[in-house]
C-alpha atoms as a PDB file:
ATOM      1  CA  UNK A   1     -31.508  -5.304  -7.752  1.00  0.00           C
ATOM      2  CA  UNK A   2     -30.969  -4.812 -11.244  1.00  0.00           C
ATOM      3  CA  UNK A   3     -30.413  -1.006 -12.619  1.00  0.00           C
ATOM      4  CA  UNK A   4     -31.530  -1.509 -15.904  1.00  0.00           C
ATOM      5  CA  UNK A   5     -34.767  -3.004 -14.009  1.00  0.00           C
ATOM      6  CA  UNK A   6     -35.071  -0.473 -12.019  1.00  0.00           C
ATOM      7  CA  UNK A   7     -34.417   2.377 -14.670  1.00  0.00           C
ATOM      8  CA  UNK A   8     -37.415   1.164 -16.595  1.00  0.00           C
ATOM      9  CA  UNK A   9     -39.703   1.287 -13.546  1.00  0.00           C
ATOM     10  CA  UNK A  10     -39.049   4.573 -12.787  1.00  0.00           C
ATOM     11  CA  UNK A  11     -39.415   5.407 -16.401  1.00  0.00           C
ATOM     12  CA  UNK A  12     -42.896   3.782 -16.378  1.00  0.00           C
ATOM     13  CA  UNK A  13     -43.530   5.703 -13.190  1.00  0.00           C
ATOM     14  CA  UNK A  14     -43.085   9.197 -14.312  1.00  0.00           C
ATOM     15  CA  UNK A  15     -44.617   8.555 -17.693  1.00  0.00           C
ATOM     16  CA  UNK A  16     -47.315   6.564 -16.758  1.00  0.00           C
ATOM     17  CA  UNK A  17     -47.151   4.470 -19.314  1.00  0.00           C
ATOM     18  CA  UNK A  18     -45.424   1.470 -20.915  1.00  0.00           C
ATOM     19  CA  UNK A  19     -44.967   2.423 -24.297  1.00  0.00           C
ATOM     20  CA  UNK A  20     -43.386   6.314 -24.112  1.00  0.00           C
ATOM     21  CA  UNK A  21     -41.202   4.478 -21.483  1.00  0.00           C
ATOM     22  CA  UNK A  22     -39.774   1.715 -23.868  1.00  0.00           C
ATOM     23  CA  UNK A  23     -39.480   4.697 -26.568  1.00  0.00           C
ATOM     24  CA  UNK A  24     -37.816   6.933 -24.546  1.00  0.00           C
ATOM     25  CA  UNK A  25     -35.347   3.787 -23.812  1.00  0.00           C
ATOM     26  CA  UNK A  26     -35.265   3.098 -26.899  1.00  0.00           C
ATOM     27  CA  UNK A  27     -36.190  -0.749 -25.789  1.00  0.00           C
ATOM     28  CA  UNK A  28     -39.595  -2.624 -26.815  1.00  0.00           C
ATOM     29  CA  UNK A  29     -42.793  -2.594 -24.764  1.00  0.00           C
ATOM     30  CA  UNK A  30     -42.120  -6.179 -23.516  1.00  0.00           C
ATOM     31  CA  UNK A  31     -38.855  -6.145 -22.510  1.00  0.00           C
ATOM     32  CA  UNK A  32     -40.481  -2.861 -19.887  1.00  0.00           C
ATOM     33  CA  UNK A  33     -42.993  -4.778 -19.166  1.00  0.00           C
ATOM     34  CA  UNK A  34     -40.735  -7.584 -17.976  1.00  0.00           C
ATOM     35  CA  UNK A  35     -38.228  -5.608 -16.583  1.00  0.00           C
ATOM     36  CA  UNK A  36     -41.110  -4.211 -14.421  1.00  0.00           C
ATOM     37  CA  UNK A  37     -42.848  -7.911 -13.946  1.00  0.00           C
ATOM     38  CA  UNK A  38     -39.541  -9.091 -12.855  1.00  0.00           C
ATOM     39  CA  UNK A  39     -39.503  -6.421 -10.096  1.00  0.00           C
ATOM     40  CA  UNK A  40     -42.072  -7.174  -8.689  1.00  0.00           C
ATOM     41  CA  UNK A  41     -41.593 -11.025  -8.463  1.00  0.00           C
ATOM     42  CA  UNK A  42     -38.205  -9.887  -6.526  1.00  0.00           C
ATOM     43  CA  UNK A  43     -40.131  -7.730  -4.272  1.00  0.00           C
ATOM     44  CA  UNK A  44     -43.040 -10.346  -3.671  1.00  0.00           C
ATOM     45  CA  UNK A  45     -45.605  -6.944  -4.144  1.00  0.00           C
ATOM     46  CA  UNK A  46     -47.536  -5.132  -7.088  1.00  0.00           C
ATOM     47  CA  UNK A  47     -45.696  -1.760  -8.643  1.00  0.00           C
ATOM     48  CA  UNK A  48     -48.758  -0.860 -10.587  1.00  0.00           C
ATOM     49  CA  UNK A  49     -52.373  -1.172 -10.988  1.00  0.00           C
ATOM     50  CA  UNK A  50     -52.829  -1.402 -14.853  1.00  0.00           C
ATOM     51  CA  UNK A  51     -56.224  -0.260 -15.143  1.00  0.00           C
ATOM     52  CA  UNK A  52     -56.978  -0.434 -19.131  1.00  0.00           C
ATOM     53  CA  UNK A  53     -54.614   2.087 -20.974  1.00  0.00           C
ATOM     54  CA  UNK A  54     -53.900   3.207 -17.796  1.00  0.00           C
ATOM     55  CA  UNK A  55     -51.422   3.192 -15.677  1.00  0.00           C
ATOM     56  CA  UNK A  56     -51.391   3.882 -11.379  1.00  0.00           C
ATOM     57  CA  UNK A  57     -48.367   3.491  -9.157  1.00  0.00           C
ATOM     58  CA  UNK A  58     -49.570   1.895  -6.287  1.00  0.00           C
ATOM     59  CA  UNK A  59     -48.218   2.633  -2.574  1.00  0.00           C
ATOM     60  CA  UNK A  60     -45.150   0.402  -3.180  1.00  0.00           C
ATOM     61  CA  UNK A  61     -44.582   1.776  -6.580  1.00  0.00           C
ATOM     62  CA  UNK A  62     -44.419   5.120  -4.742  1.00  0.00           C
ATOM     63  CA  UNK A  63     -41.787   4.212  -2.284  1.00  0.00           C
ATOM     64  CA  UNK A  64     -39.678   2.177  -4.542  1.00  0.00           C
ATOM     65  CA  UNK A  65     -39.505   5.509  -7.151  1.00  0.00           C
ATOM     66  CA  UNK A  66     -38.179   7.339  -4.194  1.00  0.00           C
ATOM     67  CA  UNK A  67     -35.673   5.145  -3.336  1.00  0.00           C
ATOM     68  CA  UNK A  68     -34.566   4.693  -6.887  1.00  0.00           C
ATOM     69  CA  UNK A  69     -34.381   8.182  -8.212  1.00  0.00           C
ATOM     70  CA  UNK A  70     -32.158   8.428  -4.733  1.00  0.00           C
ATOM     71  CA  UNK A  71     -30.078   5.754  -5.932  1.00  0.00           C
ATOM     72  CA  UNK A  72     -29.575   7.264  -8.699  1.00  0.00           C
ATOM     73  CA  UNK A  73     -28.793  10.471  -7.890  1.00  0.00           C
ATOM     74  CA  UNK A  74     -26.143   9.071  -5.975  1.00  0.00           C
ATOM     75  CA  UNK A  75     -24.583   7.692  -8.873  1.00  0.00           C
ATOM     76  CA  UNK A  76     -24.666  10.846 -10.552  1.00  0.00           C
ATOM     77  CA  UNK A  77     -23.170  12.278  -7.665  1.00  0.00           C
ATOM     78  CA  UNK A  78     -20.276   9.716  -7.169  1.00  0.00           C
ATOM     79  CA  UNK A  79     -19.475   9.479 -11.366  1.00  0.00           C
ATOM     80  CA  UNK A  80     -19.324  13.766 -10.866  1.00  0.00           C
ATOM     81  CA  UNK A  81     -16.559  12.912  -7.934  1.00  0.00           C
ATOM     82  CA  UNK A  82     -14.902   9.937  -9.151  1.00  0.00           C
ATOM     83  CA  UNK A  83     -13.815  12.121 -12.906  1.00  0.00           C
ATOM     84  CA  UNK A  84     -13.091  15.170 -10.262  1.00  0.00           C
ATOM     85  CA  UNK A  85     -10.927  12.543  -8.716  1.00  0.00           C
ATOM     86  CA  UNK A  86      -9.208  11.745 -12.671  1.00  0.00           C
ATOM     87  CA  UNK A  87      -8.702  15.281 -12.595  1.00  0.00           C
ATOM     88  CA  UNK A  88      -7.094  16.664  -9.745  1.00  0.00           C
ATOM     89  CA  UNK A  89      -4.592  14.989  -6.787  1.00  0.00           C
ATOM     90  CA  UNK A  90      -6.803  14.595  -4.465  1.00  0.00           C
ATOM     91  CA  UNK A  91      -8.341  11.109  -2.185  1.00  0.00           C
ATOM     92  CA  UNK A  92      -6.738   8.839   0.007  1.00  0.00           C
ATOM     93  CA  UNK A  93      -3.254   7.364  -0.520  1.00  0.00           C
ATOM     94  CA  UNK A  94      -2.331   4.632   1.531  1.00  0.00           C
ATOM     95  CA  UNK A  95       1.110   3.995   1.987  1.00  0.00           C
ATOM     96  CA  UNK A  96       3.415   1.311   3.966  1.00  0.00           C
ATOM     97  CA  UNK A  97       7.095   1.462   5.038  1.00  0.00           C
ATOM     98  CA  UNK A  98       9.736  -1.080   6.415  1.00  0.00           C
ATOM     99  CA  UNK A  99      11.318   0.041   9.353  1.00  0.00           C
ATOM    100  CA  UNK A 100      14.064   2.052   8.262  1.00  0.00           C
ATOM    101  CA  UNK A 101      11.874   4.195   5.293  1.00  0.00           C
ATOM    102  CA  UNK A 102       8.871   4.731   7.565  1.00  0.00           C
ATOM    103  CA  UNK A 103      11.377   6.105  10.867  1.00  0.00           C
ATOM    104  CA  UNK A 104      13.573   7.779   8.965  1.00  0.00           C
ATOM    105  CA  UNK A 105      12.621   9.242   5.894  1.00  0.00           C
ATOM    106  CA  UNK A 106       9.211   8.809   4.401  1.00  0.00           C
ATOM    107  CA  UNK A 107       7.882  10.837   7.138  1.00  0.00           C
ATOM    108  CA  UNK A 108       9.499  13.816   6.018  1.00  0.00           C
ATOM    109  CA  UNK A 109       8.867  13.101   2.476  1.00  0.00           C
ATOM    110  CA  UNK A 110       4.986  12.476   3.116  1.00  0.00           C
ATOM    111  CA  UNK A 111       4.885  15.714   5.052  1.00  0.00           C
ATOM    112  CA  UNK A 112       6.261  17.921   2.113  1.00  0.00           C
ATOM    113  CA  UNK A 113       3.934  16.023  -0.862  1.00  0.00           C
ATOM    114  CA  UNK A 114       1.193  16.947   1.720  1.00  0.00           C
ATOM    115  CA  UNK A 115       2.086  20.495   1.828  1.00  0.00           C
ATOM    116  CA  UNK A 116       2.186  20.180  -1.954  1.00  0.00           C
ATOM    117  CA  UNK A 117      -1.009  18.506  -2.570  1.00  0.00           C
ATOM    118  CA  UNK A 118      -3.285  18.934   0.614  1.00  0.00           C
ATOM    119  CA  UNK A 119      -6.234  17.748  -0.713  1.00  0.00           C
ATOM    120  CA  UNK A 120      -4.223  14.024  -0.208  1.00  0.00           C
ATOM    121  CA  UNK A 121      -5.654  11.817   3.047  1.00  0.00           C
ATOM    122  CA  UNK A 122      -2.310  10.496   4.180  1.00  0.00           C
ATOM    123  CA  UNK A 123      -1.951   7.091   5.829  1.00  0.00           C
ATOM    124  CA  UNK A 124       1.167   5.493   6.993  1.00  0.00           C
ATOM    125  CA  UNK A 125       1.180   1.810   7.698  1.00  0.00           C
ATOM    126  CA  UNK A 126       4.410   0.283   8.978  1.00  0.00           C
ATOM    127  CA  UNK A 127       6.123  -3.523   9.457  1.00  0.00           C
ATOM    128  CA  UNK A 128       8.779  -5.357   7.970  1.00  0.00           C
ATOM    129  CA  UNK A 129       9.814  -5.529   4.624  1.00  0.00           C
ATOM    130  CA  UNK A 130       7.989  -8.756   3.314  1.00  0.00           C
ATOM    131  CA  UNK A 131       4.646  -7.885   5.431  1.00  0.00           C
ATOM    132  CA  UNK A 132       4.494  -4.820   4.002  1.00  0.00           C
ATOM    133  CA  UNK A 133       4.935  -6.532   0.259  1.00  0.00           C
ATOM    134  CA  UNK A 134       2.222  -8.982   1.547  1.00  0.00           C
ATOM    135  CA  UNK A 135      -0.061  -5.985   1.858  1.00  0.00           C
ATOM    136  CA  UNK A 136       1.275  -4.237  -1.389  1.00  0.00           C
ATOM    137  CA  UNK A 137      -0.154  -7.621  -2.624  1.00  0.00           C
ATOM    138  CA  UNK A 138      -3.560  -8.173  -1.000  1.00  0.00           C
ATOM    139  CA  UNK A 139      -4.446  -4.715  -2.113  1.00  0.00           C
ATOM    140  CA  UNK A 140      -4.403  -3.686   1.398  1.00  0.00           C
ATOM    141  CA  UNK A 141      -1.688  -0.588   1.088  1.00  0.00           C
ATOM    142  CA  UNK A 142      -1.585   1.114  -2.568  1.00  0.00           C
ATOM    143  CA  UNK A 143       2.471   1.536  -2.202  1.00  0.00           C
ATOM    144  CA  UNK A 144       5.070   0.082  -0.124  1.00  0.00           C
ATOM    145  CA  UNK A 145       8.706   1.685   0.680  1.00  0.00           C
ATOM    146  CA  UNK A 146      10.824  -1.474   1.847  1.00  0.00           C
ATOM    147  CA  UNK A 147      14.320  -2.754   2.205  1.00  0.00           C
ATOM    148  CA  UNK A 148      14.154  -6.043  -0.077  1.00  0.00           C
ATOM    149  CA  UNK A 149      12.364  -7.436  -2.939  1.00  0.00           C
ATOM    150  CA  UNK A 150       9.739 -10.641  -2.758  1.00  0.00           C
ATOM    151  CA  UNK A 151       9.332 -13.139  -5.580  1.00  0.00           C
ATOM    152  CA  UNK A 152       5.415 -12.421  -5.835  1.00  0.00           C
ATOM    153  CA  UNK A 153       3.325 -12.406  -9.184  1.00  0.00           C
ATOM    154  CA  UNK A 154       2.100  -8.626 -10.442  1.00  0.00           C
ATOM    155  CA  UNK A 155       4.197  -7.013  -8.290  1.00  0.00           C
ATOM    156  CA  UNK A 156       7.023  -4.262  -9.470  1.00  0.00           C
ATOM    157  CA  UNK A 157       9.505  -2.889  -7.392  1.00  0.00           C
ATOM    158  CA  UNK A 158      11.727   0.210  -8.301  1.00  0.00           C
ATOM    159  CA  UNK A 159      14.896   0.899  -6.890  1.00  0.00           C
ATOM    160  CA  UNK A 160      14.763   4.238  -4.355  1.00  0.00           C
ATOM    161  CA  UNK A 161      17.781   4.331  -2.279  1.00  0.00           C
ATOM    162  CA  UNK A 162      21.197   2.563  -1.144  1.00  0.00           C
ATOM    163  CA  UNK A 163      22.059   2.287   2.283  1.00  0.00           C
ATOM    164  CA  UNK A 164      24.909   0.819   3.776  1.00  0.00           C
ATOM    165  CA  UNK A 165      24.577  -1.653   6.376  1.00  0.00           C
ATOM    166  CA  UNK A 166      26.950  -1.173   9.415  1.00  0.00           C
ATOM    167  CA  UNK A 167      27.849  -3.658  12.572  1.00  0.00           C
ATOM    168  CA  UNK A 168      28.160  -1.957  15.640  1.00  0.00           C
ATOM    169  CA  UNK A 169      28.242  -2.652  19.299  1.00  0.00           C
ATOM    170  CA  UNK A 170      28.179  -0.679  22.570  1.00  0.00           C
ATOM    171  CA  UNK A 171      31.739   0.634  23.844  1.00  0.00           C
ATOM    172  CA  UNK A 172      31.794  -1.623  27.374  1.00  0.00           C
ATOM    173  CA  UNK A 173      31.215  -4.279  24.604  1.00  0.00           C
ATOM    174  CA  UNK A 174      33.750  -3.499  21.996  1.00  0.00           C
ATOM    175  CA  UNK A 175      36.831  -2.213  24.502  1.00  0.00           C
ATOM    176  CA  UNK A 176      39.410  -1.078  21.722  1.00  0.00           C
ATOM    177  CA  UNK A 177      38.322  -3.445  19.345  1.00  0.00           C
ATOM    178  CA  UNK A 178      37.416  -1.698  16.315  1.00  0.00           C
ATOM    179  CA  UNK A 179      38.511  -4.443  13.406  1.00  0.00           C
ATOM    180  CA  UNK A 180      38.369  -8.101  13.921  1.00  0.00           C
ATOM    181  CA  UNK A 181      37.858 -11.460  11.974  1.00  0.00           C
ATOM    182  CA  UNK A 182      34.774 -13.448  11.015  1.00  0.00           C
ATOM    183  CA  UNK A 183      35.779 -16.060  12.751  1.00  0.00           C
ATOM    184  CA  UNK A 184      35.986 -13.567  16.076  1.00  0.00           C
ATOM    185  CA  UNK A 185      33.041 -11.636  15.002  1.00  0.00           C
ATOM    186  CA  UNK A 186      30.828 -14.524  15.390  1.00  0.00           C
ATOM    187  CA  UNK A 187      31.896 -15.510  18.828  1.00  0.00           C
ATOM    188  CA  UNK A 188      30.172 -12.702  19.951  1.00  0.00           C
ATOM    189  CA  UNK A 189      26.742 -12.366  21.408  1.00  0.00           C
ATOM    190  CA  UNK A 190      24.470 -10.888  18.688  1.00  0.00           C
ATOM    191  CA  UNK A 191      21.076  -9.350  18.670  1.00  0.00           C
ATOM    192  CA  UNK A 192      19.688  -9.738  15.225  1.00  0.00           C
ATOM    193  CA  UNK A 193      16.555  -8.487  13.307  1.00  0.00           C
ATOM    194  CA  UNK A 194      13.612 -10.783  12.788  1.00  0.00           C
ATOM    195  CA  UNK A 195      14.133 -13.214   9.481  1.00  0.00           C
ATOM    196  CA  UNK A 196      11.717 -11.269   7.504  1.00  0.00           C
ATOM    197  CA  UNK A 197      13.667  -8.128   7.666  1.00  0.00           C
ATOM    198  CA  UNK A 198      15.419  -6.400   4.194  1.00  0.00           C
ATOM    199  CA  UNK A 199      18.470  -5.917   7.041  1.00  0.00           C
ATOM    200  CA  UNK A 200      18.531  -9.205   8.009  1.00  0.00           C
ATOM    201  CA  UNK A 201      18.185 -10.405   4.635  1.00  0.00           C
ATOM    202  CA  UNK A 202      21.276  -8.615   3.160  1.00  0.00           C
ATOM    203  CA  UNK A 203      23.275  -9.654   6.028  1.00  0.00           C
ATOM    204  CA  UNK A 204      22.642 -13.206   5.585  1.00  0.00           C
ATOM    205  CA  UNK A 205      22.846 -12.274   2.161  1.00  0.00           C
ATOM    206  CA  UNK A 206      26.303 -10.877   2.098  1.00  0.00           C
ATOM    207  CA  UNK A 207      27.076 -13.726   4.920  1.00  0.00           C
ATOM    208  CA  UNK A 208      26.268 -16.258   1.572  1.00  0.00           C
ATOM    209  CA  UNK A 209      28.966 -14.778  -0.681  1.00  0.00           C
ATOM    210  CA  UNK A 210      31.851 -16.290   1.978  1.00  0.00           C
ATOM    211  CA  UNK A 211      29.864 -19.725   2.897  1.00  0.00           C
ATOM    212  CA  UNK A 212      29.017 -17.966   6.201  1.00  0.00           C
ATOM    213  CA  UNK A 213      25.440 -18.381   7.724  1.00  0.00           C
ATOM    214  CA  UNK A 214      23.481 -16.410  10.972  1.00  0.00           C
ATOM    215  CA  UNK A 215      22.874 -20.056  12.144  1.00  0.00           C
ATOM    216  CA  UNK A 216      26.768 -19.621  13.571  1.00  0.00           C
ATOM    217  CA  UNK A 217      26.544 -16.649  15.179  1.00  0.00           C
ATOM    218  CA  UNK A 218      26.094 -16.655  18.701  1.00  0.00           C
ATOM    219  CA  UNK A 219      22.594 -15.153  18.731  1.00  0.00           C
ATOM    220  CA  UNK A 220      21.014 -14.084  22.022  1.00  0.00           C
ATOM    221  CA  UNK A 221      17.906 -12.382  20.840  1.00  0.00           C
ATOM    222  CA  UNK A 222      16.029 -11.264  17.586  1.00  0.00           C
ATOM    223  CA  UNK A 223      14.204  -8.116  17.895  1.00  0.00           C
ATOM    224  CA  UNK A 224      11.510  -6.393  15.835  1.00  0.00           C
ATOM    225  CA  UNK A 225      12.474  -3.106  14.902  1.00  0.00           C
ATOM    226  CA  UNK A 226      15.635  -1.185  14.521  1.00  0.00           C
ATOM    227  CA  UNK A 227      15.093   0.810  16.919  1.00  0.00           C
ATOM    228  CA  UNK A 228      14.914  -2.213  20.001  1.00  0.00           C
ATOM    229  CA  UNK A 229      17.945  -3.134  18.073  1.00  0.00           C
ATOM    230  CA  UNK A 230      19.575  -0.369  18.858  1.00  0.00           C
ATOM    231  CA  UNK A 231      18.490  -0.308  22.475  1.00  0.00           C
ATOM    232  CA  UNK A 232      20.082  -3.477  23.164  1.00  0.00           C
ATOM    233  CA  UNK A 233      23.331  -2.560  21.562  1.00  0.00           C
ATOM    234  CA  UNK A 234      23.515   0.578  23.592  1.00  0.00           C
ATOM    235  CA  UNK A 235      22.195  -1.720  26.619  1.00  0.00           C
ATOM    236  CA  UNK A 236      25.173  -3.851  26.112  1.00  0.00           C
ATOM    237  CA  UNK A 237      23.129  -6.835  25.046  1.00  0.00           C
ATOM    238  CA  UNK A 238      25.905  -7.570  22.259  1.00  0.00           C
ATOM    239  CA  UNK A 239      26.405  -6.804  18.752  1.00  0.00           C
ATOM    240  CA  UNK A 240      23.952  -6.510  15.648  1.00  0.00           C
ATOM    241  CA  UNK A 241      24.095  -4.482  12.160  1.00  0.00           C
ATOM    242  CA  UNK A 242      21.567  -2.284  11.498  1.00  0.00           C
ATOM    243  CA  UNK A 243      21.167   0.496   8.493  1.00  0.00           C
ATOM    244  CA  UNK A 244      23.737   3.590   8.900  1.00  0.00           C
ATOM    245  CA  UNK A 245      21.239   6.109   8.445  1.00  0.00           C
ATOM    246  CA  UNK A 246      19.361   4.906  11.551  1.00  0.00           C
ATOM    247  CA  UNK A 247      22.781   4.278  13.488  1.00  0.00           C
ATOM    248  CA  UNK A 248      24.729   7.794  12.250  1.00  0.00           C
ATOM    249  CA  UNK A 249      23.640   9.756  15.356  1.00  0.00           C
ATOM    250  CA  UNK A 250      24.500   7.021  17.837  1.00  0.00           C
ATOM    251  CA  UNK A 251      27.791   6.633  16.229  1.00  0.00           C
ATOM    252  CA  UNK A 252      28.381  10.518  16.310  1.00  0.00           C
ATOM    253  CA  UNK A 253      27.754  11.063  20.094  1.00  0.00           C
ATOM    254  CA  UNK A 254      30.208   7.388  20.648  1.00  0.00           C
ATOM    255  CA  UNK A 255      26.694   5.799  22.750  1.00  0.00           C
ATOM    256  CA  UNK A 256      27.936   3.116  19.801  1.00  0.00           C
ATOM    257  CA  UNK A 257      30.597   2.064  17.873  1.00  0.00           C
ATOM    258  CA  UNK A 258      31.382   0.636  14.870  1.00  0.00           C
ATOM    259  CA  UNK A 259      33.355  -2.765  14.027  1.00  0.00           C
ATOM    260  CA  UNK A 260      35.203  -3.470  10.827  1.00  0.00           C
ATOM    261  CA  UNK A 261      35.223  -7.073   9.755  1.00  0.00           C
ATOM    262  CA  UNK A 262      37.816  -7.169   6.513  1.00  0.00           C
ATOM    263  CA  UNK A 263      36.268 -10.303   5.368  1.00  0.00           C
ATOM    264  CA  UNK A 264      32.893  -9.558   4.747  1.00  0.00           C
ATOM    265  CA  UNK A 265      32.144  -7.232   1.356  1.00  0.00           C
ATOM    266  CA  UNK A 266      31.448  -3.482   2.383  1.00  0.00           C
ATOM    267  CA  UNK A 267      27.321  -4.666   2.906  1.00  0.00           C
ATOM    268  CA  UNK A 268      24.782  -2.471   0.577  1.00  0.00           C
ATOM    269  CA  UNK A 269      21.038  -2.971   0.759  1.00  0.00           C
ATOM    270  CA  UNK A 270      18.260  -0.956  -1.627  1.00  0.00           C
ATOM    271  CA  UNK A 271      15.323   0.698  -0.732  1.00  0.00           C
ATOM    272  CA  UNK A 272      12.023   0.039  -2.914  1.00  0.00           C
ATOM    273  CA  UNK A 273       8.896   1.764  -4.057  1.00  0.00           C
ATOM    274  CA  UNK A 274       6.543  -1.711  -4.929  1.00  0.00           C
ATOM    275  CA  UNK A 275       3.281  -1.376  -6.786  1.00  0.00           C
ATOM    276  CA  UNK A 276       0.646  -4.157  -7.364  1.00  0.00           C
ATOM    277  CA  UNK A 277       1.072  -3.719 -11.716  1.00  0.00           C
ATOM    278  CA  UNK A 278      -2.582  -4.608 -12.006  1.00  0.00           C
ATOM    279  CA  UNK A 279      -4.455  -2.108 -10.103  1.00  0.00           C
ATOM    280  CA  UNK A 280      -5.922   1.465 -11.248  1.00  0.00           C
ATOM    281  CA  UNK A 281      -3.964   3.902  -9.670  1.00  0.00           C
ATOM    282  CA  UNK A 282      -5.830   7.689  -9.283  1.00  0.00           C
ATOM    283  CA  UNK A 283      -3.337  11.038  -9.634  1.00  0.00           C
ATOM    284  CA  UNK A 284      -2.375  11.167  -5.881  1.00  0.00           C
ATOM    285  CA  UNK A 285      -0.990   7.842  -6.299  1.00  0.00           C
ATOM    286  CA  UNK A 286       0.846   8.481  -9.392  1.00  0.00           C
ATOM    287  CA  UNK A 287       2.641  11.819  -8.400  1.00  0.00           C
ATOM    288  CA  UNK A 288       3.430  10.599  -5.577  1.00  0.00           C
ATOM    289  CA  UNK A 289       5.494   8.062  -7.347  1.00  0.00           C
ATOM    290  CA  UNK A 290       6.983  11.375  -9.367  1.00  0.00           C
ATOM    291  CA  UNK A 291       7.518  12.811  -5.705  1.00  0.00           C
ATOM    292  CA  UNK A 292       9.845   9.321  -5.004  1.00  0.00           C
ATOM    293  CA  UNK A 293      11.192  10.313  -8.322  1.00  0.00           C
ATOM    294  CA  UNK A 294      12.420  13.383  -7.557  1.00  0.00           C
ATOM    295  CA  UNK A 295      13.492  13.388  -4.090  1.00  0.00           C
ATOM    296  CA  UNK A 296      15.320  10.217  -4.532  1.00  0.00           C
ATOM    297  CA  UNK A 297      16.825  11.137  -7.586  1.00  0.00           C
ATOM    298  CA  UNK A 298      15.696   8.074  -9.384  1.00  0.00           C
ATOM    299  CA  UNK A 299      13.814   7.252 -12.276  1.00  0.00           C
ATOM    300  CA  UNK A 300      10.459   6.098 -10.094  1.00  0.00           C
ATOM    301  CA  UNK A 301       7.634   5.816 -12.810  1.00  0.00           C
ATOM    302  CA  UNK A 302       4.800   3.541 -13.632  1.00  0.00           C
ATOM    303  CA  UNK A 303       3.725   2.668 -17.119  1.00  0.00           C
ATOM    304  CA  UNK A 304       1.304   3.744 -19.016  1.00  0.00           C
ATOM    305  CA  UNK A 305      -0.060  -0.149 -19.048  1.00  0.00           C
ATOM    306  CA  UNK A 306       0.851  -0.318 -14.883  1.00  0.00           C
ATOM    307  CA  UNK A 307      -1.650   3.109 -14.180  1.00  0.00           C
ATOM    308  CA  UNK A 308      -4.193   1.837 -16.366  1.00  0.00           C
ATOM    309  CA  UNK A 309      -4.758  -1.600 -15.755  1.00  0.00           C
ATOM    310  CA  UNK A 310      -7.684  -3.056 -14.200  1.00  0.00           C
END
């Protein structure tokens, strides 16, 4: 139903009349009257009895004016919140993490900007690094926090955080072994993220730079989630490399160790904030991008053009 229609009925209706309505409008007489006519061909029913000069709502008429002066109220109502929404941090903010971010550190950071701004409905979706772009994408999360960038149109990603990435194996596994070659190091049994991973992706990455590949490893199992990873490790299962921030307190009480491997390049991944460029973002979304900023101790900021655009 058409509100421009339906603003000119209700016009008519409290005026009862045609003309003060179109004048109060500032529209003519028949564009009313066919805003009105048109109505009521929609709703297969009379709005009015036109009896000479005069004008009667008729039972319809009186139910439909109800309904629309409802309608409109709630417009009022949700214009009122949506520039009290412009105005303060407030709303829902719908963030996803890859594995590492959302276990290990945007918990903690979500907790604080909620204790900052607790007006903020918090949600925390997790997955890998590319499903959570995919999302980022679709419109389906407002942010993502992941470990590797994704060739997809409108999207911008920021640079957070480095992490190093580590290989490590159980101690029944290792024996005194605590260097070896990549020829050596890829005789053993491996557990290895799943291929859409940001780990997995600057292994195979870093494997690249020497001609290596994960297709001649001696994989046993790919696992979802760091943390299975690092239940097989400490299971014995065989080796993998995983992020050092999730491995550091696994490493400190010796439940793991880690193995050198001279001819691979010390292995750095990034963490990044990505943002869909072409979507409105609201204050909660923004600061919390000037939260990122801050507690990562990078420059995390949107344009002017990215916060505005349609």
């Amino acid at each position: 139903m058409d509100f421009r229609r339906l603003e000119a009925f209700c016009k008519v209706y409290e005026l009862r009349s045609f003309s003060r309505a179109a004048a109060e409008l500032y529209l003519s007489q028949p564009t009313i009257s066919s805003h009105v006519s048109t109505l009521e061909r929609e709703l297969k029913v009379r709005l009015f009895d036109r009896l000479g000069r005069e004008v009667h709502p008729t039972p319809a008429g009186d139910i439909l004016y109800r309904h629309g002066k409802e309608a409109f109220s709630s417009l009022n109502h949700a214009a009122a919140e949506i520039q009290l929404l412009q105005d303060r941090v407030a709303g829902d903010l719908f963030v996803g993490g890859s594995t590492i971010p959302a276990n290990y550190f945007l918990p903690a950071m979500l907790a604080k900007f909620k204790e900052i701004y607790p007006d903020v409905n918090l949600s925390l979706a997790l997955g890998d690094s590319l499903e959570i772009v995919k999302r980022v994408a679709s419109g389906d999360l407002q942010l993502g926090v992941v470990g590797a960038e994704e060739d997809i149109p409108d999207l911008a990603f920021i640079e957070l955080l480095q992490d190093e990435l580590v290989i490590i194996a159980a101690p029944q596994v290792a024996g005194d072994m605590r260097s070896c070659k990549y020829e050596e190091l890829r005789q053993f049994p491996w557990v290895m993220r799943e291929p859409g991973s940001g780990t997995r992706k600057a292994f195979e990455k870093n494997l690249q730079q020497i001609g290596g590949d994960v297709a001649d490893f001696n994989m046993v199992m790919t696992v979802e989630g760091t943390q299975a990873i690092l239940s097989c490790v400490k299971s014995g299962v065989g080796l993998s490399i995983v992020s050092k921030l999730a491995a550091d307190s696994l490493l400190q009480s010796g439940e793991v160790v880690r193995i050198e491997c001279p001819d691979l390049a010390e292995i750095r991944r990034h963490f990044y904030c990505v943002y869909h460029e072409r979507r409105h973002y609201f204050p909660a979304v923004r600061y919390f991008m000037a939260f990122l900023n801050e507690e990562c101790g990078q420059q995390v900021t949107m344009t002017d053009d990215d916060s505005a655009a349609a």
